[in-house]
Protein backbone atom coordinates (compact mmCIF):
# COMPACT_ATOMS: atom_id res chain seq x y z
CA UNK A 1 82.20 165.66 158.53
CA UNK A 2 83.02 162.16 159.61
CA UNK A 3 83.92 163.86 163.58
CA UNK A 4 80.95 165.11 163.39
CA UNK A 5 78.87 162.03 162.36
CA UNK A 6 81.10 160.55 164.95
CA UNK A 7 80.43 162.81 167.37
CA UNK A 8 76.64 161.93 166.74
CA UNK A 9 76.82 158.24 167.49
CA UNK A 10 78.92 158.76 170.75
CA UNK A 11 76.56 161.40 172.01
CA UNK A 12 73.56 158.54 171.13
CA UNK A 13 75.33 155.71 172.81
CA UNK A 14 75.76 158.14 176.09
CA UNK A 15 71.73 159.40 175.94
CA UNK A 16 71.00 155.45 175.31
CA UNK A 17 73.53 154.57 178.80
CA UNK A 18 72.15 156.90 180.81
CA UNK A 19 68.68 156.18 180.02
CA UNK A 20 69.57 152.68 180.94
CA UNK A 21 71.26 153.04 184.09
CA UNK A 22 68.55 156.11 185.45
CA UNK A 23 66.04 152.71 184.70
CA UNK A 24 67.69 150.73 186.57
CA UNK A 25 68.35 152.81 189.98
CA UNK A 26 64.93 153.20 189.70
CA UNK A 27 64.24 149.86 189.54
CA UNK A 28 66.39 149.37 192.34
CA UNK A 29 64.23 151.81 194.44
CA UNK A 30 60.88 150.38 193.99
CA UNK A 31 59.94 152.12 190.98
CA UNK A 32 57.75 150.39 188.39
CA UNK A 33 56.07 151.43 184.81
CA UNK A 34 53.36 149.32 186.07
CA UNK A 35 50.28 151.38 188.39
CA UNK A 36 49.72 150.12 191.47
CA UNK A 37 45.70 149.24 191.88
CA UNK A 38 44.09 148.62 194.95
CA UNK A 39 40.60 146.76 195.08
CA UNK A 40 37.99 149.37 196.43
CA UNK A 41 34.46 147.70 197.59
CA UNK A 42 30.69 149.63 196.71
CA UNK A 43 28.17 148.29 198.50
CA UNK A 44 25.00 149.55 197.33
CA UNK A 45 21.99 151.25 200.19
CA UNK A 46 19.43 150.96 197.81
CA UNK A 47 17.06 148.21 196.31
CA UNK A 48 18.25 148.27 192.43
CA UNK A 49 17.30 146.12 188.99
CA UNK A 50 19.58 147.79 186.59
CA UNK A 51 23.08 148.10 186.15
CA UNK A 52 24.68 150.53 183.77
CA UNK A 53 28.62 150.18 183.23
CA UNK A 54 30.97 151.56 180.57
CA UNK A 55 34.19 150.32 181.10
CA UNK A 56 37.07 151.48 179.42
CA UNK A 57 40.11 148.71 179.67
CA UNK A 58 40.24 145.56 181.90
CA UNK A 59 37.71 142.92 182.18
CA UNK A 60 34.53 143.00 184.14
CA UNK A 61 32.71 139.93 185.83
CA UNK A 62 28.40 139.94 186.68
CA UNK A 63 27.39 137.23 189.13
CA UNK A 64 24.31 136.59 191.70
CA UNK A 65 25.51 135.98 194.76
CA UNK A 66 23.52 135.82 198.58
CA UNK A 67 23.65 139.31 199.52
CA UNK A 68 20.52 141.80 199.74
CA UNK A 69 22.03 144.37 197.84
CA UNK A 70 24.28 145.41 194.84
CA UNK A 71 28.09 145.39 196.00
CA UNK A 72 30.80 145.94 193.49
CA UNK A 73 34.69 145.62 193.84
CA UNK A 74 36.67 147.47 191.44
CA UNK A 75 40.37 148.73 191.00
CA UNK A 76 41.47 152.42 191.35
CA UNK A 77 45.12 153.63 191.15
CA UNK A 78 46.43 157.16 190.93
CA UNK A 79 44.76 158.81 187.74
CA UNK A 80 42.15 155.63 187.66
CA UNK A 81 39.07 156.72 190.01
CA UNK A 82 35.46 154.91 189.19
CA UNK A 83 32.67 156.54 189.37
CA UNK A 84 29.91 154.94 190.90
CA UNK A 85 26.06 156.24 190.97
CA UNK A 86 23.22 154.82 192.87
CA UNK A 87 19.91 156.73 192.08
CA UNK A 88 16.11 155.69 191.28
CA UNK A 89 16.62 151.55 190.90
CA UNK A 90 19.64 152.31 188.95
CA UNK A 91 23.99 151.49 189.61
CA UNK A 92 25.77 153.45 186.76
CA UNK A 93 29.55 152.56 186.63
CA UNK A 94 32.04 154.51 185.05
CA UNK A 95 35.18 153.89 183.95
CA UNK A 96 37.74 155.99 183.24
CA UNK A 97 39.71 156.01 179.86
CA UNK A 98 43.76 156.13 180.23
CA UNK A 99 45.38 159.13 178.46
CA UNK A 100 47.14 157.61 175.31
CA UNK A 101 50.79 158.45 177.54
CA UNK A 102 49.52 157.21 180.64
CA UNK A 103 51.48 154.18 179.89
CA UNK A 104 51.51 152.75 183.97
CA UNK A 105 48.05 152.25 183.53
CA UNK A 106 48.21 150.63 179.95
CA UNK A 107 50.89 148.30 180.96
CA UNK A 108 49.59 147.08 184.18
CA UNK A 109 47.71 143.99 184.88
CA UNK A 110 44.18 145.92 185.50
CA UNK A 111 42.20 143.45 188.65
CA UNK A 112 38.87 142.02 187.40
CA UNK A 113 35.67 144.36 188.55
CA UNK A 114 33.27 142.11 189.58
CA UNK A 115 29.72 143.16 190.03
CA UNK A 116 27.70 141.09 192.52
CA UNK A 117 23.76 140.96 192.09
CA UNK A 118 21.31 139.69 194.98
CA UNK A 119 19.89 136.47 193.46
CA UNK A 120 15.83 136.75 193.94
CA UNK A 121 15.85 140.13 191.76
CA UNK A 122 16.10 139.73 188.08
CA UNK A 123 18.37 142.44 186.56
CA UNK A 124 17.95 144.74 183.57
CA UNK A 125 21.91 145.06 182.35
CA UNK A 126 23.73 147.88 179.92
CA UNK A 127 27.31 147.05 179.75
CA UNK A 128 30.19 148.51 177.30
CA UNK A 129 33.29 147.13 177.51
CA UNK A 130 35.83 148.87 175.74
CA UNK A 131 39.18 146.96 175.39
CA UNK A 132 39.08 144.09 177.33
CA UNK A 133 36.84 140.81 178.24
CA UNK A 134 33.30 140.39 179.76
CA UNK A 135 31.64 137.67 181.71
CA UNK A 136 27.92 137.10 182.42
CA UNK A 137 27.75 134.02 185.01
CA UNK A 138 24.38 131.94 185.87
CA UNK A 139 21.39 133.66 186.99
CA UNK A 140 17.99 134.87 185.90
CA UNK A 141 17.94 138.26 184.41
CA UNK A 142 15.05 140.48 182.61
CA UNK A 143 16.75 142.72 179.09
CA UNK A 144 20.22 141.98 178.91
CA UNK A 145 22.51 144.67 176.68
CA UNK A 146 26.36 143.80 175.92
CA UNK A 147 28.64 145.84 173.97
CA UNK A 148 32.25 144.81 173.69
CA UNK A 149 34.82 146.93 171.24
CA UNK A 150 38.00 144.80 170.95
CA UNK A 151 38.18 141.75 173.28
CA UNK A 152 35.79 138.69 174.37
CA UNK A 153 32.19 138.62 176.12
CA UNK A 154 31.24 135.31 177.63
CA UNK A 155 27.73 134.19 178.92
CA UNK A 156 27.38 130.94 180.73
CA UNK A 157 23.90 129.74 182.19
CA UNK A 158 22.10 133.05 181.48
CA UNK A 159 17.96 133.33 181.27
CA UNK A 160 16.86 135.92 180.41
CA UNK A 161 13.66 138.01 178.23
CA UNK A 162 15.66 139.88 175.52
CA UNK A 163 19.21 139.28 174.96
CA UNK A 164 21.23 141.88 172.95
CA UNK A 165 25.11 141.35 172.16
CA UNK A 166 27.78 143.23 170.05
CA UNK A 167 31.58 142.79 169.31
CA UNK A 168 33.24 144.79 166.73
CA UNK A 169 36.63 142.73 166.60
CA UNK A 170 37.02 139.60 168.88
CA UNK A 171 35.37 136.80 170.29
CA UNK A 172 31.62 136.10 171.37
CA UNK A 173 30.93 133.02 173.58
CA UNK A 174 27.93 131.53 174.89
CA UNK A 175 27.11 128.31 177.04
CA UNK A 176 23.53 127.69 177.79
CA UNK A 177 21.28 130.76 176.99
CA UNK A 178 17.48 130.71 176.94
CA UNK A 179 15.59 133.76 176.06
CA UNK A 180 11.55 134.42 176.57
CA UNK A 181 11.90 136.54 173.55
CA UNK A 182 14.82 137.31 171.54
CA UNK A 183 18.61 136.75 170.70
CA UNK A 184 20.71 139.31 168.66
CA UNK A 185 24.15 138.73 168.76
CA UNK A 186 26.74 140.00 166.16
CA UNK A 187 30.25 140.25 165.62
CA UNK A 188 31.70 142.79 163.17
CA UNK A 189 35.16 140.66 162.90
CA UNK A 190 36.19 137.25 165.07
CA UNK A 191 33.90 134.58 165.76
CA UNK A 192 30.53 133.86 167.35
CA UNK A 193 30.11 130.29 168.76
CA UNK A 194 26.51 129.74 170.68
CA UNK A 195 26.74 126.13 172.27
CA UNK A 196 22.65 125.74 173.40
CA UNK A 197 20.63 128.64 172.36
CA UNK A 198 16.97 128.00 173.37
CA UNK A 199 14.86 130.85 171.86
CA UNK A 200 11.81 131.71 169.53
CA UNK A 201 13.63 134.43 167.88
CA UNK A 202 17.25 134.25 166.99
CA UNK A 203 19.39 136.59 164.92
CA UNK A 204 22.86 136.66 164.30
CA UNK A 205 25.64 138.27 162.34
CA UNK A 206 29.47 138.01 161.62
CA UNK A 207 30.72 140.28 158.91
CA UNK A 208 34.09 138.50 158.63
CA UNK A 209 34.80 135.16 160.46
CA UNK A 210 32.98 132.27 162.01
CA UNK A 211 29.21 131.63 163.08
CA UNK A 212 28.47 128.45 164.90
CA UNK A 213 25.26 128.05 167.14
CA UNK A 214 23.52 124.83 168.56
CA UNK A 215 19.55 125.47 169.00
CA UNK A 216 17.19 123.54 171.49
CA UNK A 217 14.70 122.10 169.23
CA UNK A 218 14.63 119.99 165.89
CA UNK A 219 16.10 121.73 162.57
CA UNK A 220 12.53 121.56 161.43
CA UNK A 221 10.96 123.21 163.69
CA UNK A 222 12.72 126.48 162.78
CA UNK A 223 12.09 129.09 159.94
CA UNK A 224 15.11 129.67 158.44
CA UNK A 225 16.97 132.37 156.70
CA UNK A 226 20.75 131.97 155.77
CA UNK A 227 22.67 133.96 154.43
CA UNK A 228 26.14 134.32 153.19
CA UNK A 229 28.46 136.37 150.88
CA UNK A 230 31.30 134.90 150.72
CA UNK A 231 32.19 131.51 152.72
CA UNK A 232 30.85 127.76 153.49
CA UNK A 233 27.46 126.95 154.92
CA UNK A 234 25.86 123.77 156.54
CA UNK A 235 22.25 125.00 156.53
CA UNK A 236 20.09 126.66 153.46
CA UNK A 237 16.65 128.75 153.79
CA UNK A 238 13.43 126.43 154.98
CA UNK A 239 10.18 127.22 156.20
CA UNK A 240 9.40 125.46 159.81
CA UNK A 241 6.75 123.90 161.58
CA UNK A 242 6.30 126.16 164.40
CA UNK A 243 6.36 129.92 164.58
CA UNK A 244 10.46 129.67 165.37
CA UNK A 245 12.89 131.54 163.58
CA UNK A 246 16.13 131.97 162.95
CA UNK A 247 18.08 135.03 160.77
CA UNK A 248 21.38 134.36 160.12
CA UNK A 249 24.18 136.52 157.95
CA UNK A 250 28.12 135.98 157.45
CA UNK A 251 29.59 138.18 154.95
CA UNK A 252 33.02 136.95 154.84
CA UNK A 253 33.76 133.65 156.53
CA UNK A 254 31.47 130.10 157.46
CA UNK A 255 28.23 129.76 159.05
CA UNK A 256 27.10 125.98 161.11
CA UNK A 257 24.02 125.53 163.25
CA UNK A 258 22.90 122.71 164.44
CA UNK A 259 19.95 121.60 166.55
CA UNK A 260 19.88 119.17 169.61
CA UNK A 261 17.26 118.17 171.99
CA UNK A 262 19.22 117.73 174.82
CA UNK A 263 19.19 120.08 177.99
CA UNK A 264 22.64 121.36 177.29
């Protein structure tokens, strides 16, 4: 019995050694866990104002920039090919989503897509991010849609009619937003911190973690509806001077707002 349980561990150690050195020859060749990704460039032959993206891992930039028409630069590697769509005013980008043993794809440092939009068309946007972050830069856009899974979304300098943001578990962060209409932003678990929200109609939810917003205007010029389970608070239900108003719900966690008349 104890050759054989010997016999076991050698026979381990061996597998283990070989494993080891087979890595390292092919280490020694050029061979890497890691996918290789080259940046591939889409520029668009069509006048657009809506983008549609679902992107399944890596993080995705949208900017204006000085160009006439749409142009996106995105990564591909072998067994990681975009799919890009151009039809009736519309750019649909899709992703694809790594097989769960695809692990040179998983392990790699996945380049930024970054979508550039020409800067005298305002932009209808649906974007899904999937694992990974999301940037909206400056610019003027019409209904904005964000969806994020697991990871961040940032929005600096946006204007826009409707704004519409999601993160089930991460981080939500926005710097300057002003809305003709309407906010919604929520965050299922991690935080949601609004620096200058300007914007008639505001609601916004964290089931577990941290709500903080500033809002353009004076505290009493807002209707106000706060609400939370279980946490801390810094503002309580009021009724405003104006026709402003601002829903807000945390479940598990704390909730500040707090109002400035400054431009940012």
């Amino acid at each position: 019995m104890k050759s054989m349980v010997k016999a076991i561990i050698a026979g381990s150690c061996i597998i283990v050694l070989g494993v080891a050195i087979l890595l390292v020859a092919l280490g020694l060749n050029g061979w890497t866990f890691k996918a290789h990704f080259d940046t591939k460039e889409f520029n668009a032959e069509q006048e657009n104002n809506k983008i549609i993206v679902e992107n399944s891992v890596g993080s995705m930039k949208i900017n204006y920039y000085d160009g006439e028409k749409v142009q996106i630069l995105y990564p591909e590697a072998q067994n990681y090919n975009v799919d890009i769509v151009e039809k009736d005013g519309h750019v649909q980008v899709i992703t694809p989503s790594p097989k769960w043993y695809e692990f040179s794809i998983w392990w790699a440092n996945i380049p930024e897509t970054v979508i550039n939009l020409p800067k005298d068309i305002e932009f209808e946007l649906e974007l899904i991010v999937k694992a990974g972050s999301l940037r909206l830069l400056d610019g003027q856009y019409s209904k904005i849609r964000l969806t994020v899974h697991a990871g961040s979304l940032n929005a600096s300098g946006v204007q826009c009619d409707t704004f519409k943001a999601e993160v089930n578990a991460g981080s939500m962060q926005i710097d300057s937003l002003i809305c003709a209409t309407s906010f919604r932003g929520e965050v299922n678990a991690g935080s949601l911190n609004a620096k200058y929200v300007a914007c008639s109609d505001i609601t916004a939810k964290v089931s577990a973690g941290s709500l903080t917003m500033t809002l353009k205007g004076n505290k009493s010029d807002y209707n106000i509806s706060a609400y939370v389970s279980a946490g801390s608070s810094n503002i309580s239900n009021q009724r405003g001077s104006t026709e402003k108003r601002i829903d807000t719900y945390v479940y598990a966690g704390s909730l500040n707002v707090f109002f400035t008349l400054g431009n940012h």
